[in-house]
Protein backbone atom coordinates (compact mmCIF):
# COMPACT_ATOMS: atom_id res chain seq x y z
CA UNK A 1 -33.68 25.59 16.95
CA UNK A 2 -36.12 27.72 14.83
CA UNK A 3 -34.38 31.01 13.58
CA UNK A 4 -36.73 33.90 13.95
CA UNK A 5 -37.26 36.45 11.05
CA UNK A 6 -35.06 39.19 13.36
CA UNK A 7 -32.40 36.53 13.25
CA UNK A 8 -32.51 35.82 9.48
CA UNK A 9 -32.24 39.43 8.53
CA UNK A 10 -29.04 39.70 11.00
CA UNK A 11 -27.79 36.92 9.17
CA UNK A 12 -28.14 38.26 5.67
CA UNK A 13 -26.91 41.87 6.85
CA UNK A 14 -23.64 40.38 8.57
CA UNK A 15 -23.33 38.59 5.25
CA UNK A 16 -23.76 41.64 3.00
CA UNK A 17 -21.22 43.65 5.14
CA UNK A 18 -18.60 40.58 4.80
CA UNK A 19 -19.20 40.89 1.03
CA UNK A 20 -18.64 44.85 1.07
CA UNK A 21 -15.27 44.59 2.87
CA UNK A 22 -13.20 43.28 0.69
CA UNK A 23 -14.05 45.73 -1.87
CA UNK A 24 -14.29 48.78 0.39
CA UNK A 25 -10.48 48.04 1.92
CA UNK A 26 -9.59 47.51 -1.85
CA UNK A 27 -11.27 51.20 -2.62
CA UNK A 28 -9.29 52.89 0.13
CA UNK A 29 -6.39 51.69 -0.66
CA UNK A 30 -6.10 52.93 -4.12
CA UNK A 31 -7.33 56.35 -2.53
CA UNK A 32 -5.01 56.21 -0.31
CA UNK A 33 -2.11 55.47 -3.25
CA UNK A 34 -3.42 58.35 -4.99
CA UNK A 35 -3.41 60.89 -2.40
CA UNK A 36 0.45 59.55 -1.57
CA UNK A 37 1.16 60.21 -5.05
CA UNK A 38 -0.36 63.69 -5.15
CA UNK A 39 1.58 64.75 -2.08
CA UNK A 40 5.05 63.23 -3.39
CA UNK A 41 4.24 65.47 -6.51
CA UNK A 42 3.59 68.79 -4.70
CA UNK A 43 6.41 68.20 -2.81
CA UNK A 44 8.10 68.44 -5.59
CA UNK A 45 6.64 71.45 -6.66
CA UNK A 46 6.81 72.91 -3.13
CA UNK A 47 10.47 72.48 -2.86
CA UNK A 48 11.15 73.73 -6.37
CA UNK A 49 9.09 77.08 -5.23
CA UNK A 50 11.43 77.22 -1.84
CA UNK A 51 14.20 76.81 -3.69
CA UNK A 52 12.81 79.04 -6.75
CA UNK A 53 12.59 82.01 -3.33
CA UNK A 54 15.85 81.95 -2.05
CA UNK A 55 15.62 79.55 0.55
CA UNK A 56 18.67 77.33 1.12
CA UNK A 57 18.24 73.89 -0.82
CA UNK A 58 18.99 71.50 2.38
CA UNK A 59 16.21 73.58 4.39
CA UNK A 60 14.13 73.14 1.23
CA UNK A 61 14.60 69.86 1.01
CA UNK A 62 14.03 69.24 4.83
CA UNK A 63 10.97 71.45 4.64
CA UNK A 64 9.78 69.41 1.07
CA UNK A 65 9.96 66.25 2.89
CA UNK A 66 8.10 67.32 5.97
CA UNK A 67 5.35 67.98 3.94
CA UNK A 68 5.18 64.94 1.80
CA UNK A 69 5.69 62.30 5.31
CA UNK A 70 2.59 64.49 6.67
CA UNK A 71 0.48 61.57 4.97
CA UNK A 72 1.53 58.67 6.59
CA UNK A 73 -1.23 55.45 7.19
CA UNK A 74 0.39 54.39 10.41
CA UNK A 75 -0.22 57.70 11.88
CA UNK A 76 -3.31 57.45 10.57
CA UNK A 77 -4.54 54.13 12.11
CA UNK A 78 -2.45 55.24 15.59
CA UNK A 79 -4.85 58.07 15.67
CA UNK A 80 -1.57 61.00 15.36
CA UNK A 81 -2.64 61.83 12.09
CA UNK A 82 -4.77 64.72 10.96
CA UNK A 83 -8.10 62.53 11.78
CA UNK A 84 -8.16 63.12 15.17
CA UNK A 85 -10.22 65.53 16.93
């Protein structure tokens, strides 16, 4: 069978995107780490400002880790996280 010129470009194309992936999934997962770590750390700072205001530690500390789970991946990919419209 002859490939046609349409066909050869849809080959390269599917082959350039199979190169990218590996990469890209690499990429988002280190921004993904990063963000995690950014939220554990204000969640720090957020529960030492509760606490810092008067508000009882174990309510701080409920509120503190409300707001760090917020960021969770498998809500995320379920479509329950903040990315859905």
């Amino acid at each position: 069978m002859v490939r046609t010129q349409k066909q050869k470009e849809d080959g390269q194309a599917t082959i350039y995107i199979a190169a990218a992936v590996p990469g890209l999934l690499l990429s988002l997962g280190f921004a993904y780490l990063r963000m995690r770590k950014r939220a554990k750390q204000e969640g720090r700072r957020f529960f030492q400002a509760l606490v810092r205001e008067g508000v009882p530690v174990p309510e701080a500390k409920e509120l503190a880790d409300l707001y760090v789970t917020s960021i969770s991946l498998t809500q995320m990919i379920r479509g329950m996280g903040p990315f859905t419209s």
